[in-house]
C-alpha atoms as a PDB file:
ATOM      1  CA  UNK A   1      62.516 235.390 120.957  1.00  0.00           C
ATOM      2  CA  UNK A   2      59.599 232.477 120.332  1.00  0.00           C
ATOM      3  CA  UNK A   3      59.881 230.026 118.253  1.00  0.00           C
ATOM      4  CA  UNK A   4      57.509 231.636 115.962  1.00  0.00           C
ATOM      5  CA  UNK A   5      59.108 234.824 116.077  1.00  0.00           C
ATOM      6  CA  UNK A   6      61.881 232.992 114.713  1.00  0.00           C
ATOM      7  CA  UNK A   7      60.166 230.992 112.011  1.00  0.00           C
ATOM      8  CA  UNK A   8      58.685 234.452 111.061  1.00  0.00           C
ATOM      9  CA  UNK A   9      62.118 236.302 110.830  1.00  0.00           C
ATOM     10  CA  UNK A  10      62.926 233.147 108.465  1.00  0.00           C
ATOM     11  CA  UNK A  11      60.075 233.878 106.011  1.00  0.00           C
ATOM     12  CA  UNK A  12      61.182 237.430 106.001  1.00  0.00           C
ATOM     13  CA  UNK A  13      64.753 236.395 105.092  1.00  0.00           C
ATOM     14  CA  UNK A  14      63.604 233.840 102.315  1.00  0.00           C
ATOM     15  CA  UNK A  15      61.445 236.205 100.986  1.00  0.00           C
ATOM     16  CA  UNK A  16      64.172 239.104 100.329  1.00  0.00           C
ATOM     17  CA  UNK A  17      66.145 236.950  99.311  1.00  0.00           C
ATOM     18  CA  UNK A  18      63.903 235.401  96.422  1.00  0.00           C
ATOM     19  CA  UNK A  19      63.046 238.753  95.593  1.00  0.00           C
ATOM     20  CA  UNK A  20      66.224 239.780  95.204  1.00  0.00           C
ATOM     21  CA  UNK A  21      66.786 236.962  93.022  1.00  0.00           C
ATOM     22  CA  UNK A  22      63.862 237.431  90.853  1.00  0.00           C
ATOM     23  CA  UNK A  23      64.720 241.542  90.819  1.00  0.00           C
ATOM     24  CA  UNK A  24      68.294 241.145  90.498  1.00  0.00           C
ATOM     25  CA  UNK A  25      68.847 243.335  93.500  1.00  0.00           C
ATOM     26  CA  UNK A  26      71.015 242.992  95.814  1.00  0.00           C
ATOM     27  CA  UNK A  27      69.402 241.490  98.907  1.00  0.00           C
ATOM     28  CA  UNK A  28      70.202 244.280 101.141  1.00  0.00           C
ATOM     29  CA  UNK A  29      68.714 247.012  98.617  1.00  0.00           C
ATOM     30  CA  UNK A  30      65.260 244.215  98.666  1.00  0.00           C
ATOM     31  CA  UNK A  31      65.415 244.645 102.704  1.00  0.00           C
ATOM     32  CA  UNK A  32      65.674 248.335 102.772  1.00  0.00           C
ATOM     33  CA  UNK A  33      62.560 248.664 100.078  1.00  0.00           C
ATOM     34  CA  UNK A  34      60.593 246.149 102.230  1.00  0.00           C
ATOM     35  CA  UNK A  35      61.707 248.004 105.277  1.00  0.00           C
ATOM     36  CA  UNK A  36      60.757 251.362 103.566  1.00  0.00           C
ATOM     37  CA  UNK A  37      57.183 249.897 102.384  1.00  0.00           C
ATOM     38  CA  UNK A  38      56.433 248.153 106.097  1.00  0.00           C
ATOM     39  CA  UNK A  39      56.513 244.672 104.032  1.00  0.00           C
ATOM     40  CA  UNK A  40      58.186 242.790 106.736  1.00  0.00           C
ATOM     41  CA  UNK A  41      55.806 243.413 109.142  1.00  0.00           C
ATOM     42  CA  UNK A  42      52.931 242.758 107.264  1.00  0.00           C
ATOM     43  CA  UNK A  43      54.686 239.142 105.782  1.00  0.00           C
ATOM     44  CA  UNK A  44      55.102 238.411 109.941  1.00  0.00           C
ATOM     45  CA  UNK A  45      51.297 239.552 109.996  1.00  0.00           C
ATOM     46  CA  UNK A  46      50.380 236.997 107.438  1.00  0.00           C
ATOM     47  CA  UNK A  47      52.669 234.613 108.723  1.00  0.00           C
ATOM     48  CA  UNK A  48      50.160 231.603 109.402  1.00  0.00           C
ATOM     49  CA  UNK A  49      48.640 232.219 105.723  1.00  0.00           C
ATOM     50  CA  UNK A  50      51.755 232.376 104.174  1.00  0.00           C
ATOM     51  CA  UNK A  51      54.228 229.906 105.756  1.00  0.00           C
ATOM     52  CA  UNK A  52      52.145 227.203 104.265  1.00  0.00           C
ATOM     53  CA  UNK A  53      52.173 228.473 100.958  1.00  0.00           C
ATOM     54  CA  UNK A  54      55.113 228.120  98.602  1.00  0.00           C
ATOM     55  CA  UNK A  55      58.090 231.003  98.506  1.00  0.00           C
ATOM     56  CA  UNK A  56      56.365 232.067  95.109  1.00  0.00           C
ATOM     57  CA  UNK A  57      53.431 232.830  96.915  1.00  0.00           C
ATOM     58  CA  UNK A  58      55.379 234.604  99.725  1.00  0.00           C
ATOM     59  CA  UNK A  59      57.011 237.357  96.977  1.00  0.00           C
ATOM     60  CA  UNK A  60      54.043 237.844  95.084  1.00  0.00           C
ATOM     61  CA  UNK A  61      52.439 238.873  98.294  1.00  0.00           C
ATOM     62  CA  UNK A  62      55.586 241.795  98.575  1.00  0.00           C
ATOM     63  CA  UNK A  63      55.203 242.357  94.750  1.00  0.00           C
ATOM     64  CA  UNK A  64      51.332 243.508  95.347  1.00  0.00           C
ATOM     65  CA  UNK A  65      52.249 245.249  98.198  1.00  0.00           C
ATOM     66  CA  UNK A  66      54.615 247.173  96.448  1.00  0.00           C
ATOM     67  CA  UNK A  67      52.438 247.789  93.138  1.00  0.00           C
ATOM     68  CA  UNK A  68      49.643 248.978  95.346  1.00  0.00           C
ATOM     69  CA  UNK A  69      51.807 251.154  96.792  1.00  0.00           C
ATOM     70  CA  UNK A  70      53.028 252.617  92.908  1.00  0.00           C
ATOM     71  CA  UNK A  71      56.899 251.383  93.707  1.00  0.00           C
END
């Protein structure tokens, strides 16, 4: 794994977390939604936007995803 493979997985964990948080979901039920709706890829896609944005940006970007989506 790169380094930036790595630093990707990390935004991806930080983000499901956070959501989770702001959801109150259990992180594990936030990772199988973002699994379900293809958000982790597209948060590694958007990794050199997002990474230098803060987390709140990061979950609102998952949050749109998932409205445009109707979830």
């Amino acid at each position: 794994m790169t380094n930036t493979q790595h630093e990707e997985n990390l935004l991806v964990v930080v983000a499901v977390e956070e959501y989770a948080r702001r959801h109150g979901m259990p992180a594990h039920e936030v990772l199988k939604l973002f699994l379900a709706f293809d958000i982790t890829n597209s948060i590694r896609q958007c990794y050199e936007t997002l990474h230098t944005q803060d987390m709140y940006e990061c979950v609102s970007f998952a949050e749109d995803i998932l409205k445009r989506k109707n979830v």
